[in-house]
N, C-alpha and C. Protein backbone atom coordinates (compact mmCIF):
# COMPACT_ATOMS: atom_id res chain seq x y z
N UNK A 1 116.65 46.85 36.96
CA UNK A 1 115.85 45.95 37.79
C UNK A 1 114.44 46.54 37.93
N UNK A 2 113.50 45.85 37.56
CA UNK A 2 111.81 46.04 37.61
C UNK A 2 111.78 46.40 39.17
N UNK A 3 110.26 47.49 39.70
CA UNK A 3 110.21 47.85 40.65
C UNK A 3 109.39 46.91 41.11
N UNK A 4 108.65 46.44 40.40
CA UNK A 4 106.99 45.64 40.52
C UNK A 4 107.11 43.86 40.25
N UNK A 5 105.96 43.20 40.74
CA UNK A 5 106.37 42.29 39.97
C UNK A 5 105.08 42.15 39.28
N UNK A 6 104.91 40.92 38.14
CA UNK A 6 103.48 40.75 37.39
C UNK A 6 103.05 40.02 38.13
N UNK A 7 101.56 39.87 38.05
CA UNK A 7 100.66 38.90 38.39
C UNK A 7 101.22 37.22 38.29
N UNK A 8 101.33 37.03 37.09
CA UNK A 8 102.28 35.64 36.87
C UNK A 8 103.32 35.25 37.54
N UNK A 9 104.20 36.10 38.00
CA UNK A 9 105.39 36.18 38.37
C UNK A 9 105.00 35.78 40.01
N UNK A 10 104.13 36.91 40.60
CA UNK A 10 103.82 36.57 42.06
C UNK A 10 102.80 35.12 42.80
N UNK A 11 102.20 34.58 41.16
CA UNK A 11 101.50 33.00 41.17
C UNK A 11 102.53 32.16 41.66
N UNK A 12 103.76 32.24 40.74
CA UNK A 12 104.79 31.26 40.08
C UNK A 12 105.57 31.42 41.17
N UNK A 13 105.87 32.37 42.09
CA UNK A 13 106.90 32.49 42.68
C UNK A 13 106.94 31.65 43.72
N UNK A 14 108.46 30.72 44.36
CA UNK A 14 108.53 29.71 45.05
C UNK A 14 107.86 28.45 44.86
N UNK A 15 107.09 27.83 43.82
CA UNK A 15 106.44 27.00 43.26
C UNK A 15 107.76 25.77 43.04
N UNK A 16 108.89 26.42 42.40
CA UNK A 16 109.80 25.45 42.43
C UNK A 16 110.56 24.84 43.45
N UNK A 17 110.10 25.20 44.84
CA UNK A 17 110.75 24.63 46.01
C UNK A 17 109.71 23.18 46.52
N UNK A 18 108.58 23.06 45.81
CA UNK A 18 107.44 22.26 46.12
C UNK A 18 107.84 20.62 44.79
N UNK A 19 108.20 19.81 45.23
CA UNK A 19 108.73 18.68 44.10
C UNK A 19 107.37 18.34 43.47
N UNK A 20 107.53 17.79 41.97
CA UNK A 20 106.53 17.77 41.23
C UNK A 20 105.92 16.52 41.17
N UNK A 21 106.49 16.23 42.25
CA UNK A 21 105.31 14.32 42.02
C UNK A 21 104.55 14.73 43.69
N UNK A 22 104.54 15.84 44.36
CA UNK A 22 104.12 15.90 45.79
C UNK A 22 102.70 15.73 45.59
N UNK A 23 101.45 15.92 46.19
CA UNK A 23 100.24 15.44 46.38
C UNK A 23 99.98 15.71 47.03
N UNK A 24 98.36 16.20 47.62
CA UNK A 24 97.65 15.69 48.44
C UNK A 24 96.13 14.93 48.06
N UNK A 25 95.49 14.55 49.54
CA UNK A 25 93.83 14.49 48.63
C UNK A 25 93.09 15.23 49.09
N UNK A 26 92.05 15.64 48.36
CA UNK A 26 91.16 16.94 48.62
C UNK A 26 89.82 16.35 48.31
N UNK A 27 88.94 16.95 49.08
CA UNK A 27 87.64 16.88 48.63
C UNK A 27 87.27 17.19 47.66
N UNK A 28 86.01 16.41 46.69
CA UNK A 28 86.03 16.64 45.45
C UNK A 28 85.09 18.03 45.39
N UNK A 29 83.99 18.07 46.79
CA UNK A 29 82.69 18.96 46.68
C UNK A 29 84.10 20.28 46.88
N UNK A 30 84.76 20.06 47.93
CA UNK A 30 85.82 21.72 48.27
C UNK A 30 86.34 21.95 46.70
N UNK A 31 86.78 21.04 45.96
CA UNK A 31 87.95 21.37 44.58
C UNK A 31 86.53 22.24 43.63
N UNK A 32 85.56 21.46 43.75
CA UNK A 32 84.21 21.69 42.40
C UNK A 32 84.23 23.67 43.10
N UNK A 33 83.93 23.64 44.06
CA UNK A 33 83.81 25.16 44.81
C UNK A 33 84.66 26.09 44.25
N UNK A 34 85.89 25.32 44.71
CA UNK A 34 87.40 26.26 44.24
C UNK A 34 86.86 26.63 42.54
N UNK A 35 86.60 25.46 41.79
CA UNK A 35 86.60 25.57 40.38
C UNK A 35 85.73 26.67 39.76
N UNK A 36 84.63 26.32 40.69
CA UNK A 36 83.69 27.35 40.40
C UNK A 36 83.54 28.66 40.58
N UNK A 37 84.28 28.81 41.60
CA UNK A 37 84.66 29.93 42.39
C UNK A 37 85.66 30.59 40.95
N UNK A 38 86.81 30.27 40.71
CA UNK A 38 87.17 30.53 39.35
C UNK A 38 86.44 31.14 38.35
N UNK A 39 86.18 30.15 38.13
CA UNK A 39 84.87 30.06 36.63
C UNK A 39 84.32 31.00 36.83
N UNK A 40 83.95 31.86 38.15
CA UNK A 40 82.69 33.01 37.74
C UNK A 40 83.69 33.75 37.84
N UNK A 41 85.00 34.48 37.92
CA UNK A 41 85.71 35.42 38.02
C UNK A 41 86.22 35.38 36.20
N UNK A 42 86.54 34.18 35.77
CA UNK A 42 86.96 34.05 34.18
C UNK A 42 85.42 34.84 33.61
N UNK A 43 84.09 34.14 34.19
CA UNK A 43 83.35 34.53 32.89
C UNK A 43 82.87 35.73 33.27
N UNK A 44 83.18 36.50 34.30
CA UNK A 44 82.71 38.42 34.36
C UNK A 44 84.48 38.56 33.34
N UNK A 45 85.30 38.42 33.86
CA UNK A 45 86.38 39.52 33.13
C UNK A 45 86.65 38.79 31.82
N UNK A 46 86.35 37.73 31.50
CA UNK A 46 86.54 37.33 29.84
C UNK A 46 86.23 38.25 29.10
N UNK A 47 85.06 39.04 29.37
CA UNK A 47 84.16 39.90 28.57
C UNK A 47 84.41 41.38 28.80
N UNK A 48 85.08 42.27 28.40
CA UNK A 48 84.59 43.48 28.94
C UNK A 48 83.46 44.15 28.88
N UNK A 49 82.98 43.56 28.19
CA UNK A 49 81.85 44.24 27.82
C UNK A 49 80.29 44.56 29.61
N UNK A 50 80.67 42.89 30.08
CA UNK A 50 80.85 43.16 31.71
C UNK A 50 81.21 43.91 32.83
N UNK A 51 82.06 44.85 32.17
CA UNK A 51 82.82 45.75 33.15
C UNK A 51 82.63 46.93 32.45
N UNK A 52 81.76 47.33 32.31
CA UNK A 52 81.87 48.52 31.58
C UNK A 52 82.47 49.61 32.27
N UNK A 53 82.54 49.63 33.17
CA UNK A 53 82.60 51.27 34.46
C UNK A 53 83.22 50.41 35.86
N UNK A 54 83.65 51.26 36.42
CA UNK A 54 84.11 50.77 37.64
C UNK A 54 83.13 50.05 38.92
N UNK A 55 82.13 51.08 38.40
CA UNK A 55 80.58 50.75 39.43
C UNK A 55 79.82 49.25 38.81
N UNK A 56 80.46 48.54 37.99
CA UNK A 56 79.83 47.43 37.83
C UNK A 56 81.16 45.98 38.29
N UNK A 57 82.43 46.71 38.11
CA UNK A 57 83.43 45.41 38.95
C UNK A 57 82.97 45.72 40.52
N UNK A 58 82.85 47.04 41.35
CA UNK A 58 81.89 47.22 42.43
C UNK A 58 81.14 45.86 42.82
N UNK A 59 79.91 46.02 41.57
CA UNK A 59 78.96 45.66 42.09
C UNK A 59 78.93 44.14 41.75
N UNK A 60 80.13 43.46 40.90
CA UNK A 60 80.38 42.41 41.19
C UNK A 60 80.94 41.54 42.20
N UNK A 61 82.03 41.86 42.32
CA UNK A 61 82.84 42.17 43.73
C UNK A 61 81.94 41.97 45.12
N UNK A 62 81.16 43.04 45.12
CA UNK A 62 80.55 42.98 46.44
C UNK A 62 81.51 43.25 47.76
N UNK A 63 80.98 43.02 48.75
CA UNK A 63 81.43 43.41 49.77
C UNK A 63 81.65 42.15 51.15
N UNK A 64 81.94 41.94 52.11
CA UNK A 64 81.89 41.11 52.94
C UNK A 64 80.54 41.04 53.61
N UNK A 65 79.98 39.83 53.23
CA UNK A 65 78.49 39.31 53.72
C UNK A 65 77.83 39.68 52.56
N UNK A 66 78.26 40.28 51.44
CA UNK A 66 77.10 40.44 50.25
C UNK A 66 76.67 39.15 49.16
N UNK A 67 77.24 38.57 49.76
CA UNK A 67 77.07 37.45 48.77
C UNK A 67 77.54 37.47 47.38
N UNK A 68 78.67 38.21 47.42
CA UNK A 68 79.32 38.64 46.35
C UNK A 68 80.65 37.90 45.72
N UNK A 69 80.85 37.98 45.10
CA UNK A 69 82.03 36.73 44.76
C UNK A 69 83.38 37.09 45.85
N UNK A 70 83.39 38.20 46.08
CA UNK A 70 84.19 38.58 47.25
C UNK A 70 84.16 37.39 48.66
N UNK A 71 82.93 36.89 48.38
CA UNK A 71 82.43 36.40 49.30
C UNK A 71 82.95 35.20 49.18
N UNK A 72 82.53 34.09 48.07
CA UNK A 72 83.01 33.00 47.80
C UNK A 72 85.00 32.88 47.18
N UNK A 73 85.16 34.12 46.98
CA UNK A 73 86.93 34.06 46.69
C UNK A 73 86.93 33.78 48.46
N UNK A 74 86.45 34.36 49.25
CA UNK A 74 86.87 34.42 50.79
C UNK A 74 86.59 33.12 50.89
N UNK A 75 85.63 32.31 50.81
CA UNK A 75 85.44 31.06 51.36
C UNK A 75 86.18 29.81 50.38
N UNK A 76 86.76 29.96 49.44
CA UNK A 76 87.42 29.35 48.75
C UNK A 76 89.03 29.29 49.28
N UNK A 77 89.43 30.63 49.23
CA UNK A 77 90.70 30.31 50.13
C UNK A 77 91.09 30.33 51.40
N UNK A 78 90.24 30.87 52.44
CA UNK A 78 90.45 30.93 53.91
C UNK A 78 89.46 29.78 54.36
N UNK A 79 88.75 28.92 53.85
CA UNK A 79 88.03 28.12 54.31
C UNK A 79 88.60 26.59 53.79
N UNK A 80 87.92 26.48 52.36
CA UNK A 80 88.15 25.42 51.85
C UNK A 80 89.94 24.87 51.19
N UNK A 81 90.62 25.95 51.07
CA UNK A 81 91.95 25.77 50.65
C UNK A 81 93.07 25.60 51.82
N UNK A 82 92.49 26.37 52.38
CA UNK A 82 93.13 26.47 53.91
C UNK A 82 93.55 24.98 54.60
N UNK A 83 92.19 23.59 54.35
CA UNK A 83 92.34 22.55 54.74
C UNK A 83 92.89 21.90 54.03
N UNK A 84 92.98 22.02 52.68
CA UNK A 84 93.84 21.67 52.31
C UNK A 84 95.34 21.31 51.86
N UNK A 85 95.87 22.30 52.34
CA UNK A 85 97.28 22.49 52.39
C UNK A 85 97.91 21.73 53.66
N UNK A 86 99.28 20.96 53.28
CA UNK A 86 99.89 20.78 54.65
C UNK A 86 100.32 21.45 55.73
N UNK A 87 101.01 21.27 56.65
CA UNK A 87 101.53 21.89 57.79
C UNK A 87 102.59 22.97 56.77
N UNK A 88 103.65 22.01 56.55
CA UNK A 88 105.07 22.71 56.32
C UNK A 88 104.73 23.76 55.29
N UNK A 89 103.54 23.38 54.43
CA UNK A 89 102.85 24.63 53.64
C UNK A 89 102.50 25.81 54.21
N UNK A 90 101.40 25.68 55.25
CA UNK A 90 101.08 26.67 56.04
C UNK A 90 102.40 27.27 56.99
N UNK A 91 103.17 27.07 57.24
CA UNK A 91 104.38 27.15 57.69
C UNK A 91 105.39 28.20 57.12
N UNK A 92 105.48 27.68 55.71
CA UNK A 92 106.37 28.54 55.07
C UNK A 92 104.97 29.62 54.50
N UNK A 93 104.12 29.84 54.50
CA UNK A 93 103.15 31.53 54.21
C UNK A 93 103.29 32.26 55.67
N UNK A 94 103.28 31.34 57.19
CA UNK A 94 103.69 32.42 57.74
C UNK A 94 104.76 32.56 57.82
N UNK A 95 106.30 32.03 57.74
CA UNK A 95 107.27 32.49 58.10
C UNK A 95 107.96 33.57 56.38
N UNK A 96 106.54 33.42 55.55
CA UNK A 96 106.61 34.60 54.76
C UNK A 96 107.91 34.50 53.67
N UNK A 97 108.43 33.31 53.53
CA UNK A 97 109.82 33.43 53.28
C UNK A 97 109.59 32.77 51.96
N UNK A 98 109.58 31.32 51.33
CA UNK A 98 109.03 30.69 50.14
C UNK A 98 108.05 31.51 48.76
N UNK A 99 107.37 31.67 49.20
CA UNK A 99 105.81 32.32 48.28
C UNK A 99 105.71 33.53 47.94
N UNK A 100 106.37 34.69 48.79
CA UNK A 100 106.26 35.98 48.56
C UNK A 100 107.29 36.27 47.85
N UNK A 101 106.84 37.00 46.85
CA UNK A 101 107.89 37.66 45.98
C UNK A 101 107.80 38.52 46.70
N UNK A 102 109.26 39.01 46.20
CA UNK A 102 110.11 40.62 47.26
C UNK A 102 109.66 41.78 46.48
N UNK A 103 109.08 41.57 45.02
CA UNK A 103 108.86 42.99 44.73
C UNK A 103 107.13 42.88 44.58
N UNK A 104 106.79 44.00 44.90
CA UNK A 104 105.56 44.30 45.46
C UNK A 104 104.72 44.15 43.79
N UNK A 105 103.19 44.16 44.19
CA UNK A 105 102.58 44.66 42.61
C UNK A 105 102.18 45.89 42.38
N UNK A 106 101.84 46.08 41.37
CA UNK A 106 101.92 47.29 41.00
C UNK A 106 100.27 48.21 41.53
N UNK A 107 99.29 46.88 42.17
CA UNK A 107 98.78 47.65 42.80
C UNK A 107 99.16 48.44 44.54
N UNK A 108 100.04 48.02 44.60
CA UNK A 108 100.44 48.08 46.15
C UNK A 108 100.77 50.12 45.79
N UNK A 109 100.99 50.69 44.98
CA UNK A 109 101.42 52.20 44.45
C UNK A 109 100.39 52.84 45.04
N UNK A 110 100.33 54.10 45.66
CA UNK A 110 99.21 54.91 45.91
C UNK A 110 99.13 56.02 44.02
N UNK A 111 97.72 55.50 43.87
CA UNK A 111 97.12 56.62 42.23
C UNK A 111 97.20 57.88 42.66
C-alpha cells in the first residue's frame, strides 16, 4: 500500500460522489479569472526553462499582497470559487469527509 498519494489522485478524489449531469451557473467574468488564473501557472511551468533555480518559482509565486500569482490562485479559489459552489458542497470540505484523500502528498514529508 502507497504511503502518498499523486497529485491526480488527490484532484480526482470523491469526484465520483458528485452525479454527472449536476450543474451550476457561474459568472462568466469569475470562470475567464479562474481560466486565467490557470493559464499563467501552465505557461511559467510548461517551460522549464522558466524555472531555472528555486529563486525564480520564489519570485513567481510571490507572497501574500505581492501581486503574485499566489495572489490571484488566492482570489480564484477563496473568493471567486468559493461562490460558486453549493451549500452541500461547502459542507462536505468542512465535514472533511468526501474530497480528502486519506493519504497525504508527498509534499506534506519534512526534506
Amino acid at each position: 500500500m502507497p504511503n502518498h498519494s499523486m497529485p491526480k489522485e488527490r484532484v480526482e478524489y470523491g469526484l465520483d460522489q458528485i452525479a454527472a449531469d449536476r450543474g451550476v451557473t457561474v459568472s462568466l467574468r469569475d470562470l475567464m479569472y479562474i481560466h486565467q488564473t490557470l493559464a499563467e501557472y501552465l505557461q511559467f511551468f510548461h517551460q522549464p526553462l522558466h524555472y531555472p533555480d528555486l529563486e525564480a518559482v520564489h519570485e513567481f509565486l510571490g507572497s501574500k499582497g505581492s501581486s503574485g500569482v499566489y495572489d490571484i490562485l488566492s482570489e480564484s479559489l477563496y473568493r471567486r470559487m468559493n461562490k460558486m459552489l453549493p451549500e452541500d458542497i461547502h459542507q462536505a470540505f468542512d465535514d472533511g469527509k468526501i474530497f480528502e484523500h486519506p493519504l497525504a502528498p508527498t509534499y506534506f514529508d519534512e526534506r
